[in-house]
Every structure is written in C-alpha cells, then in structure tokens.
N, C-alpha and C. Protein backbone atom coordinates (compact mmCIF):
# COMPACT_ATOMS: atom_id res chain seq x y z
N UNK A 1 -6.48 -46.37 21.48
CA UNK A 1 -6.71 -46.01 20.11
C UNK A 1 -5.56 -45.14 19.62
N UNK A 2 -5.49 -45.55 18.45
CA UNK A 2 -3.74 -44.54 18.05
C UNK A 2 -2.99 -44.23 18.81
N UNK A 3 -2.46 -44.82 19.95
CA UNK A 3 -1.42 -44.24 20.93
C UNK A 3 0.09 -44.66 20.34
N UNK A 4 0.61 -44.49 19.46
CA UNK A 4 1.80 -45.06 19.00
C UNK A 4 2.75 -45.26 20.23
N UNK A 5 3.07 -44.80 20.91
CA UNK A 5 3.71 -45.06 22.50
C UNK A 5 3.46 -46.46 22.79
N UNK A 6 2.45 -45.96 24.08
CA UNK A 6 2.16 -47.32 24.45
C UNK A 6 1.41 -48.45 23.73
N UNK A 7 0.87 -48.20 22.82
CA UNK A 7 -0.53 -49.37 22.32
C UNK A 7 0.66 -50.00 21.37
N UNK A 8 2.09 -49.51 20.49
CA UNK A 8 2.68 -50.05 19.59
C UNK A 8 3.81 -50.29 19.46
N UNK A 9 4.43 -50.48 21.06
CA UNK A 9 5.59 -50.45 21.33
C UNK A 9 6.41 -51.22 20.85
N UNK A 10 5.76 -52.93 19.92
CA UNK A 10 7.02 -53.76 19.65
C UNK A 10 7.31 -53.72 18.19
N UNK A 11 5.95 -53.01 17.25
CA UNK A 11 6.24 -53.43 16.19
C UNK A 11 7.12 -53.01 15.43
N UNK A 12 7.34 -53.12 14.28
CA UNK A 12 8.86 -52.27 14.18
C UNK A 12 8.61 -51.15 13.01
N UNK A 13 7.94 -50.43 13.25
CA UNK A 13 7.41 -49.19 12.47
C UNK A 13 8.27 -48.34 12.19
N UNK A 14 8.52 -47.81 11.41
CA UNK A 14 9.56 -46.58 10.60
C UNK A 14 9.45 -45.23 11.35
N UNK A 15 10.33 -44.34 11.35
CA UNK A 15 10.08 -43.51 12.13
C UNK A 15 8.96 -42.34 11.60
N UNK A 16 8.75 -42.31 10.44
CA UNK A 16 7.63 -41.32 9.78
C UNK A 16 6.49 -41.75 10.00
N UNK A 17 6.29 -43.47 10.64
CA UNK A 17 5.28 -43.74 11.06
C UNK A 17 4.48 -43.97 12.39
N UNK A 18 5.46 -43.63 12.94
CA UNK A 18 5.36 -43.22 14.24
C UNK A 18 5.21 -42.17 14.36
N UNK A 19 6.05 -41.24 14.16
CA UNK A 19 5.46 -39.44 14.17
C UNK A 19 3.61 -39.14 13.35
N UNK A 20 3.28 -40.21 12.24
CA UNK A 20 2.28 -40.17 12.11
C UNK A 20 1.27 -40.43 13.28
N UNK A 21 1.45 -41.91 13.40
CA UNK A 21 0.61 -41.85 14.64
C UNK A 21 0.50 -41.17 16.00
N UNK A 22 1.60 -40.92 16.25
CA UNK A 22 1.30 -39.63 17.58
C UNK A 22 0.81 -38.28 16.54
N UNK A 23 0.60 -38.19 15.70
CA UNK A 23 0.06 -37.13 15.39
C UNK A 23 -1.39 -37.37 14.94
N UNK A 24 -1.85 -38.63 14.56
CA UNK A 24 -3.34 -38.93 14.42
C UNK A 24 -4.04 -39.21 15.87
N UNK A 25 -3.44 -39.62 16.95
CA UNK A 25 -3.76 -40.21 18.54
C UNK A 25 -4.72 -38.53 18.94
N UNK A 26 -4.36 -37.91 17.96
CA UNK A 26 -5.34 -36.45 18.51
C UNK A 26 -6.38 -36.50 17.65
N UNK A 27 -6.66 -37.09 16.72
CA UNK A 27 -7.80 -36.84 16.01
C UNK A 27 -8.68 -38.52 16.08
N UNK A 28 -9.74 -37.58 16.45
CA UNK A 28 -11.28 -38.87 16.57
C UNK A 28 -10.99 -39.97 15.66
N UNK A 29 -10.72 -39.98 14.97
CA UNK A 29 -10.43 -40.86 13.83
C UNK A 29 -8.56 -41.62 13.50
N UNK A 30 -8.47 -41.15 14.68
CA UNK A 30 -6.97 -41.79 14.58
C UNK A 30 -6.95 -43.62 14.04
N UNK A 31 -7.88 -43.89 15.03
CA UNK A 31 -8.38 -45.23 14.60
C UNK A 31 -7.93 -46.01 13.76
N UNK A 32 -8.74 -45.16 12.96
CA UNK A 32 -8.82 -45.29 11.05
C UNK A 32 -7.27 -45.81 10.36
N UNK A 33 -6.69 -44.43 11.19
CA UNK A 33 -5.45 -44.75 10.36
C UNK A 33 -4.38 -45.96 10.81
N UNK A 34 -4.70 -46.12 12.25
CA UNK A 34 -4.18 -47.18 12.69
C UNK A 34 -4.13 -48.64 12.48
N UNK A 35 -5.86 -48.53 12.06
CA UNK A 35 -6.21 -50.03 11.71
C UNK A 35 -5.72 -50.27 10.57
N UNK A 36 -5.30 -49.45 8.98
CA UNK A 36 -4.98 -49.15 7.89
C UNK A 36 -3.51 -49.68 8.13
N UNK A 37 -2.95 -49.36 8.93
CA UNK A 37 -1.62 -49.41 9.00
C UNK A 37 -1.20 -50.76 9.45
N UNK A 38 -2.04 -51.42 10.37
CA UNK A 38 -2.06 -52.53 10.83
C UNK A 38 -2.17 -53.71 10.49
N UNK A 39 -3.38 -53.47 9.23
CA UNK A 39 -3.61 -54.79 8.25
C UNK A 39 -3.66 -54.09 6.81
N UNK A 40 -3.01 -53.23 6.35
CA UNK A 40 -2.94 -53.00 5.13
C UNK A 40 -4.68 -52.61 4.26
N UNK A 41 -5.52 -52.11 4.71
CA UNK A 41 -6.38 -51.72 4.33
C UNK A 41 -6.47 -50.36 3.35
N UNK A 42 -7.11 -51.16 2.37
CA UNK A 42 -7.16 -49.80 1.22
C UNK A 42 -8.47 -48.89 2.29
N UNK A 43 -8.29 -47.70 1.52
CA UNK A 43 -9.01 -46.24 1.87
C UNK A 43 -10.51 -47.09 1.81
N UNK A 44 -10.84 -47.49 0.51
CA UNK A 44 -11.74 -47.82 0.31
C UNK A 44 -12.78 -49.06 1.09
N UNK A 45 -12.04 -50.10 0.85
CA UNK A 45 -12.17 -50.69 1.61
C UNK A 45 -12.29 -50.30 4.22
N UNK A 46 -11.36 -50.16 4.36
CA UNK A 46 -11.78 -49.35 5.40
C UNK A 46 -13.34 -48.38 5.88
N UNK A 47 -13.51 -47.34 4.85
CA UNK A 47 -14.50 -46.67 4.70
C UNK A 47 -15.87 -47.85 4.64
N UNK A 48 -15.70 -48.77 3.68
CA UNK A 48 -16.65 -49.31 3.54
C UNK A 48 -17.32 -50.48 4.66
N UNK A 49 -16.20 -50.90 5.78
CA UNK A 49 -16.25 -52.02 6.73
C UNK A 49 -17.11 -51.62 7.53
N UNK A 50 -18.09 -52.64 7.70
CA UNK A 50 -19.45 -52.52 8.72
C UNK A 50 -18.92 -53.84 10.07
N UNK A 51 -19.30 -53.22 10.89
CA UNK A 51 -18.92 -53.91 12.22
C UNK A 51 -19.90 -55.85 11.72
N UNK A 52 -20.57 -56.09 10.88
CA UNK A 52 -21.19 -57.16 10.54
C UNK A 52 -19.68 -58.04 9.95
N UNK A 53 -18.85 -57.48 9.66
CA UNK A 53 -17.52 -58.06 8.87
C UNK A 53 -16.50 -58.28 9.96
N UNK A 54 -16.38 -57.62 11.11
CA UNK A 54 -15.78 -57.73 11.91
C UNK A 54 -16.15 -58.63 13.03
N UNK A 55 -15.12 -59.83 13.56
CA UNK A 55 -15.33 -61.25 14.78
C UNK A 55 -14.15 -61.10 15.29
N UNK A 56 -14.34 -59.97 16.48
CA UNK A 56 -12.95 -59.27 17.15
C UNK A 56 -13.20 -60.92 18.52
N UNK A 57 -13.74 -61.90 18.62
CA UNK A 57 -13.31 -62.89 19.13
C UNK A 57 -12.77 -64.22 18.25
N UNK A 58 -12.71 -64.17 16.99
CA UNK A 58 -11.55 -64.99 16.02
C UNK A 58 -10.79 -63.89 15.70
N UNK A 59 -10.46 -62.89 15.83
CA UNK A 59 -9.48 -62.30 15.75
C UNK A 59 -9.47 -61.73 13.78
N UNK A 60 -10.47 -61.42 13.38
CA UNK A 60 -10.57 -61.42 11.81
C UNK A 60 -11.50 -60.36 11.32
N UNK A 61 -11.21 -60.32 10.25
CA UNK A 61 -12.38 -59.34 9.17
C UNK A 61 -12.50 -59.61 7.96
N UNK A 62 -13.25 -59.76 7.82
CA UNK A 62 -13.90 -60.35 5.99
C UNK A 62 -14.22 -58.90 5.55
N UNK A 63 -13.26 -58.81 4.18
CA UNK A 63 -13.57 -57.38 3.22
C UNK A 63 -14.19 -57.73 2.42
N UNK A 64 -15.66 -57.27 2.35
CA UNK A 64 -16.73 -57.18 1.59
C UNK A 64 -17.34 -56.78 0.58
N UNK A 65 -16.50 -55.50 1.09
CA UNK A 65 -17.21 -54.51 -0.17
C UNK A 65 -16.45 -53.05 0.06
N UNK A 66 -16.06 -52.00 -1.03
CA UNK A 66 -15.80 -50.81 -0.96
C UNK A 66 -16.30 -50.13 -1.10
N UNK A 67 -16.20 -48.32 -0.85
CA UNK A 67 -16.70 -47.36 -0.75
C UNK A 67 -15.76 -46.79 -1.61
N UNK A 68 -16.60 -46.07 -2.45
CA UNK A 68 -15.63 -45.19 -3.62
C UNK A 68 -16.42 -43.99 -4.18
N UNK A 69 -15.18 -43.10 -4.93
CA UNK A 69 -16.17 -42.03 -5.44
C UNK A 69 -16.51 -41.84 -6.92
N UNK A 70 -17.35 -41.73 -7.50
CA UNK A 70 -17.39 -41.54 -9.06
C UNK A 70 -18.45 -40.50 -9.55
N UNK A 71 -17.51 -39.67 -10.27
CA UNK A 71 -18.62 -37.95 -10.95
C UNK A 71 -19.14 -37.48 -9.38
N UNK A 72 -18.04 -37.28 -8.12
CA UNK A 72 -18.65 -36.55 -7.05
C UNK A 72 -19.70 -37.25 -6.17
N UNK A 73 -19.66 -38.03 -6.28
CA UNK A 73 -20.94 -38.83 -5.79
C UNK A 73 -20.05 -40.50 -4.93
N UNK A 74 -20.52 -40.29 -3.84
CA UNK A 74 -19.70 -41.86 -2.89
C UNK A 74 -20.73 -42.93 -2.98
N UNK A 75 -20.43 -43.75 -3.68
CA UNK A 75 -20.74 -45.10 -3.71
C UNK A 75 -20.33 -46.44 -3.31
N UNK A 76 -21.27 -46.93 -2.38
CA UNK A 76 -21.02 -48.16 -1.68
C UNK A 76 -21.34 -49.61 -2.61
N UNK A 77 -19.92 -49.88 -3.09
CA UNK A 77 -20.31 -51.48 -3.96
C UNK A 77 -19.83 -52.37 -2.65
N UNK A 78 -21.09 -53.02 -3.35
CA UNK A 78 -20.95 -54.47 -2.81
C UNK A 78 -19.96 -55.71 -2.72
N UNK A 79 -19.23 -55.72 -3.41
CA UNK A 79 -18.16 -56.22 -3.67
C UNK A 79 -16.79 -55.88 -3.68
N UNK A 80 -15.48 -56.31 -3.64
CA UNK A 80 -14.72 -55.46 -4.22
C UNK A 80 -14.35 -55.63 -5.42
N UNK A 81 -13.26 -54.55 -5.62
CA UNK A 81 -12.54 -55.01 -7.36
C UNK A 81 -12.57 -55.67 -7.78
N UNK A 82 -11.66 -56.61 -7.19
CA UNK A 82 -10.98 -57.74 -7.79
C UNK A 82 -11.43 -58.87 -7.12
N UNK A 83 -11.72 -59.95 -7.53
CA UNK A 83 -11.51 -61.18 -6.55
C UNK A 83 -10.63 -61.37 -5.42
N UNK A 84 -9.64 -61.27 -5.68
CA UNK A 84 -8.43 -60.82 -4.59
C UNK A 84 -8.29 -59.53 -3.59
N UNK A 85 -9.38 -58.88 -4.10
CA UNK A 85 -9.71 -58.18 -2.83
C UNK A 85 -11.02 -58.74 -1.93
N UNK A 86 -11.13 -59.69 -2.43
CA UNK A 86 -12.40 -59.97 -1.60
C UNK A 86 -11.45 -61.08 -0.28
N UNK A 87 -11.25 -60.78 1.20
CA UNK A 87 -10.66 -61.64 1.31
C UNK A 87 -10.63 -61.76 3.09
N UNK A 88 -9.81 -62.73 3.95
CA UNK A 88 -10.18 -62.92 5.44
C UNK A 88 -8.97 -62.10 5.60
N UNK A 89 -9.18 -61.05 6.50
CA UNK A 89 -7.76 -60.43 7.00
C UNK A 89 -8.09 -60.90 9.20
N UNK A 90 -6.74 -61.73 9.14
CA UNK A 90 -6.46 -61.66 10.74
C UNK A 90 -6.07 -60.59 11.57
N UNK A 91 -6.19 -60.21 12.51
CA UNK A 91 -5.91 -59.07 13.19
C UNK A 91 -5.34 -59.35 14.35
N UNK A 92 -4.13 -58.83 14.58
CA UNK A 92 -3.54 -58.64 15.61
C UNK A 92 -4.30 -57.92 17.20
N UNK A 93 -3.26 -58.64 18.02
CA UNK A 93 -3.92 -57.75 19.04
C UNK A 93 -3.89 -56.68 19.56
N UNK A 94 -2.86 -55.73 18.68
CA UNK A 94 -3.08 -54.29 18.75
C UNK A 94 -3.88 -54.19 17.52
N UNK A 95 -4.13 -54.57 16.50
CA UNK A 95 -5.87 -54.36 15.56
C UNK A 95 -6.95 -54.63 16.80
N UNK A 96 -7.12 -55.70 17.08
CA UNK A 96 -8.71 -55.63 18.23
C UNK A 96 -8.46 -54.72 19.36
N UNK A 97 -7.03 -54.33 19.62
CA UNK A 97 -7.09 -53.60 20.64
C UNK A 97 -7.83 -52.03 20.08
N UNK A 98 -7.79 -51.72 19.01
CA UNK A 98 -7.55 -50.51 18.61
C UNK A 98 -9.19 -50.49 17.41
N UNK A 99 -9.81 -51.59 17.76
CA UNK A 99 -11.17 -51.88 17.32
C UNK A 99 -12.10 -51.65 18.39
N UNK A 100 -11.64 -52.26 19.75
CA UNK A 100 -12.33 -52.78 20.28
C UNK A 100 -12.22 -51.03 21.50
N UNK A 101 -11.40 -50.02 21.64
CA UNK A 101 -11.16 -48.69 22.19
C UNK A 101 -12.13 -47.49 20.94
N UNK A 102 -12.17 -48.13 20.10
CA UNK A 102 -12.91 -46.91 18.46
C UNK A 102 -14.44 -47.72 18.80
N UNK A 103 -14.61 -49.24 19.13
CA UNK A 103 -15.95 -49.21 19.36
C UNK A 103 -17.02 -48.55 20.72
N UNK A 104 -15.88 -49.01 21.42
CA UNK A 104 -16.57 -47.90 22.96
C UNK A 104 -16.70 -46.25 22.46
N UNK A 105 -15.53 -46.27 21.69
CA UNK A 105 -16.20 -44.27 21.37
C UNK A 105 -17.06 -43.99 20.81
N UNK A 106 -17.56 -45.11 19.16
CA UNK A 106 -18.17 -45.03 18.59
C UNK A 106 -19.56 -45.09 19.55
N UNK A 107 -19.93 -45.87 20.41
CA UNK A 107 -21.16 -45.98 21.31
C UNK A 107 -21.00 -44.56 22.05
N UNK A 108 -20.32 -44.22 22.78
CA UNK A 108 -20.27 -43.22 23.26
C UNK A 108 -21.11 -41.54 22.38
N UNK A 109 -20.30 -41.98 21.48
CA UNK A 109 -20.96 -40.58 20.00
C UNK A 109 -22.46 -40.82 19.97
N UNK A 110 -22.55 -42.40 19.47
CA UNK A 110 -23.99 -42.30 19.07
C UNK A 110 -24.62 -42.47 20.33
N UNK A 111 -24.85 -42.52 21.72
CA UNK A 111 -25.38 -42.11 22.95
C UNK A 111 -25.67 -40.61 23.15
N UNK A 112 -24.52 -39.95 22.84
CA UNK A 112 -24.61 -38.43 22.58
C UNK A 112 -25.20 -38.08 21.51
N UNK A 113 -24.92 -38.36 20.44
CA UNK A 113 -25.94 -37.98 18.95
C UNK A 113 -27.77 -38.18 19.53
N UNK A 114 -27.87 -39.62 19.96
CA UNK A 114 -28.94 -39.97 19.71
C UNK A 114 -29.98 -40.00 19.04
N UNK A 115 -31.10 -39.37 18.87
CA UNK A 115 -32.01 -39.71 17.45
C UNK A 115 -31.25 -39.17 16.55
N UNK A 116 -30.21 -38.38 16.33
CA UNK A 116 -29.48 -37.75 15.52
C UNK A 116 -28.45 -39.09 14.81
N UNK A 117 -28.26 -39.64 15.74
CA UNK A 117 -27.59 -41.01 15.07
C UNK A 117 -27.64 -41.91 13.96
N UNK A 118 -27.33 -41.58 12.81
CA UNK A 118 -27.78 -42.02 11.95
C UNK A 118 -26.87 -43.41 10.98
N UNK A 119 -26.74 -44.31 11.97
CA UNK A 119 -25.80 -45.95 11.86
C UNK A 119 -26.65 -46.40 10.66
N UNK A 120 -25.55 -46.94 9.67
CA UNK A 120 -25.75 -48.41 8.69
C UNK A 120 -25.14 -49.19 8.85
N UNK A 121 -24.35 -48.98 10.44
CA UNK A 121 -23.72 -50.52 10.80
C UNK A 121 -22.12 -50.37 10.40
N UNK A 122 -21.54 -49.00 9.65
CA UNK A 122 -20.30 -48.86 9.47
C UNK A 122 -19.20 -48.78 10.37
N UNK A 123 -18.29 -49.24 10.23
CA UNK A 123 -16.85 -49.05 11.62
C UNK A 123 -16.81 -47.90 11.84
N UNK A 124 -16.10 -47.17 10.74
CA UNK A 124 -15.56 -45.70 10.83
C UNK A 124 -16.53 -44.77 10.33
N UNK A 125 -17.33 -44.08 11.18
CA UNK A 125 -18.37 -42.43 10.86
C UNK A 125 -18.29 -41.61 11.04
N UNK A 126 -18.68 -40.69 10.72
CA UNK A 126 -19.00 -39.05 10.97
C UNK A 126 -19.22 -39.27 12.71
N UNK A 127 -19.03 -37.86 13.32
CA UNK A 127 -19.73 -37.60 14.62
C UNK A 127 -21.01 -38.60 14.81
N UNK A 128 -21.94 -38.22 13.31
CA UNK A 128 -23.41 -38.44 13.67
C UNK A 128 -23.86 -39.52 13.56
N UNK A 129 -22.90 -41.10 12.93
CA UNK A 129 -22.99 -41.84 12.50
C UNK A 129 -22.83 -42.07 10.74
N UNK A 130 -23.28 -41.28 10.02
CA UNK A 130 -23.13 -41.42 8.73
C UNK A 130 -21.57 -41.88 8.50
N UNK A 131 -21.88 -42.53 7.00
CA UNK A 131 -20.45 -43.33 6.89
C UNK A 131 -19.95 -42.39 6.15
N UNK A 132 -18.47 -42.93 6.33
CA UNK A 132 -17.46 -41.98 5.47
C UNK A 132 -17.27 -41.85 4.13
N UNK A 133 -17.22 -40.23 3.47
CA UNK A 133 -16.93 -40.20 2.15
C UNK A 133 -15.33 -40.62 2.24
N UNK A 134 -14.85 -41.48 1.34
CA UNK A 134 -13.37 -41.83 1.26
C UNK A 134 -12.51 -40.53 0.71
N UNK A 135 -13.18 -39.53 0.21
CA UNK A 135 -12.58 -37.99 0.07
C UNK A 135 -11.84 -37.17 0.92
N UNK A 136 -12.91 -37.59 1.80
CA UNK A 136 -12.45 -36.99 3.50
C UNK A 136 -11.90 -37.27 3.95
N UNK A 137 -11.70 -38.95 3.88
CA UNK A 137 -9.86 -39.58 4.68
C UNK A 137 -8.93 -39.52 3.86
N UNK A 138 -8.96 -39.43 2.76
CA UNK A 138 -7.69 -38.95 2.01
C UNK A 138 -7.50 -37.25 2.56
N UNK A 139 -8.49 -36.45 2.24
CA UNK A 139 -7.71 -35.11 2.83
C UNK A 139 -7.84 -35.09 4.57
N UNK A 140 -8.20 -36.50 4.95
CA UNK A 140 -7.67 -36.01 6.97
C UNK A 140 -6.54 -36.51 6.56
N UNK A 141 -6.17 -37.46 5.97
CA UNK A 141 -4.55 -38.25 5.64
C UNK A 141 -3.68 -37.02 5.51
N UNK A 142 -4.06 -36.26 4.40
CA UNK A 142 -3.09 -34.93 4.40
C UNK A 142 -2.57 -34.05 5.26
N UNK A 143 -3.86 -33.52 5.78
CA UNK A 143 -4.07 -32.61 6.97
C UNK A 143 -2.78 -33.18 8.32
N UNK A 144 -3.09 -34.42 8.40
CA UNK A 144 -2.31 -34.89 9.74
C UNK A 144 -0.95 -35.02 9.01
C-alpha cells in the first residue's frame, strides 16, 4: 500500500510525486491517495466507491456515484455529474495491488472495531468504518 519504492518502481512519476507518496506510505490512508493517482480519480468520486463497484479479478471499477459537500453537510449522490463521469475505469496491477493490501487492512480495522464497525460497503473509511467526508481528504491532501 503506498510504498512508492518498491510497489511503483516502473511508472514514470514526477519527482513531487514520489516524495508524495513516500510521504503518504505513513498514513492509514495512503491508499487513497495512491489509487487517485493511479486511475485519475476525483476526491469525490474515490470517497464515494463501495467495494460493490470494484472486480479486482477483471481488473476494473465502475464509478457510480459521488460523495460531496453542500451548506456543511456530505452527501452521497447516486450518480455522478456528468454522464461522462459515469464510467469503467481498468486498473493496473499496482491499482489491485494497492486495493487488494487497503482491503486486508480494512478487515483488519473492522475485526478490531467490531460492533463498533460501522460499514456501508465503502473502500476508503474512518478507523470505525464510516465513510469519508471528502473535506477530510482534501485537508489529509494538505497536511501530507
């Protein structure tokens, strides 16, 4: 998961993006930013991807729907924007690699959470399961 070293050794990433990722490979959520980087995923979109969208054995993800914020309040539409965001993204095998290392943690958390676990089936959550406000990965984006 986020290891820019070894997990991304051929692609040909810029050097600010590499210092990114060894600097997200420390945070739980490095993931996030990896997979973003990998297939071009808006904030929103990301936030909003439920492992039901994801067929890490065709190698793909169907974007469904986004997560957004409006008057303070995060709302999950069903759809996206545009038609053209509605769409099949293929994934490489450093994407499933880096799906398939965030899903063992993700089990891991919610084993530890347990009744505290509170899953709607989202990729990327809180410790406790709850899904992500897209607020919060814009200011972890900063932070790192």
């Amino acid at each position: 998961m986020c290891e820019a070293g070894p997990l991304l050794p051929l692609l040909p990433l810029t050097h600010q993006v590499r210092i990114f990722l060894d600097r997200c490979a420390q945070h739980r959520l490095g993931a996030l930013f990896e997979l973003a980087i990998l297939t071009g995923f808006r904030r929103g979109e990301i936030t909003g991807l439920r492992w039901a969208d994801v067929d890490l054995m065709a190698r793909k993800v169907v974007v469904r729907r986004s997560r957004t914020t409006a008057n303070g309040r995060v709302l999950e539409q069903t759809t996206t924007k545009t038609k053209a965001g509605l769409r099949t993204v293929a994934l490489s095998d450093f994407a499933v690699a880096t799906l398939l290392s965030w899903q063992l943690r993700q089990g891991q958390e919610a084993e530890a959470a347990a009744e505290a676990w509170q899953s709607r089936g989202h990729v990327f959550t809180m410790e406790d399961g709850r899904p992500l406000d897209p607020g919060y990965v814009t200011r972890l984006f900063q932070k790192l």
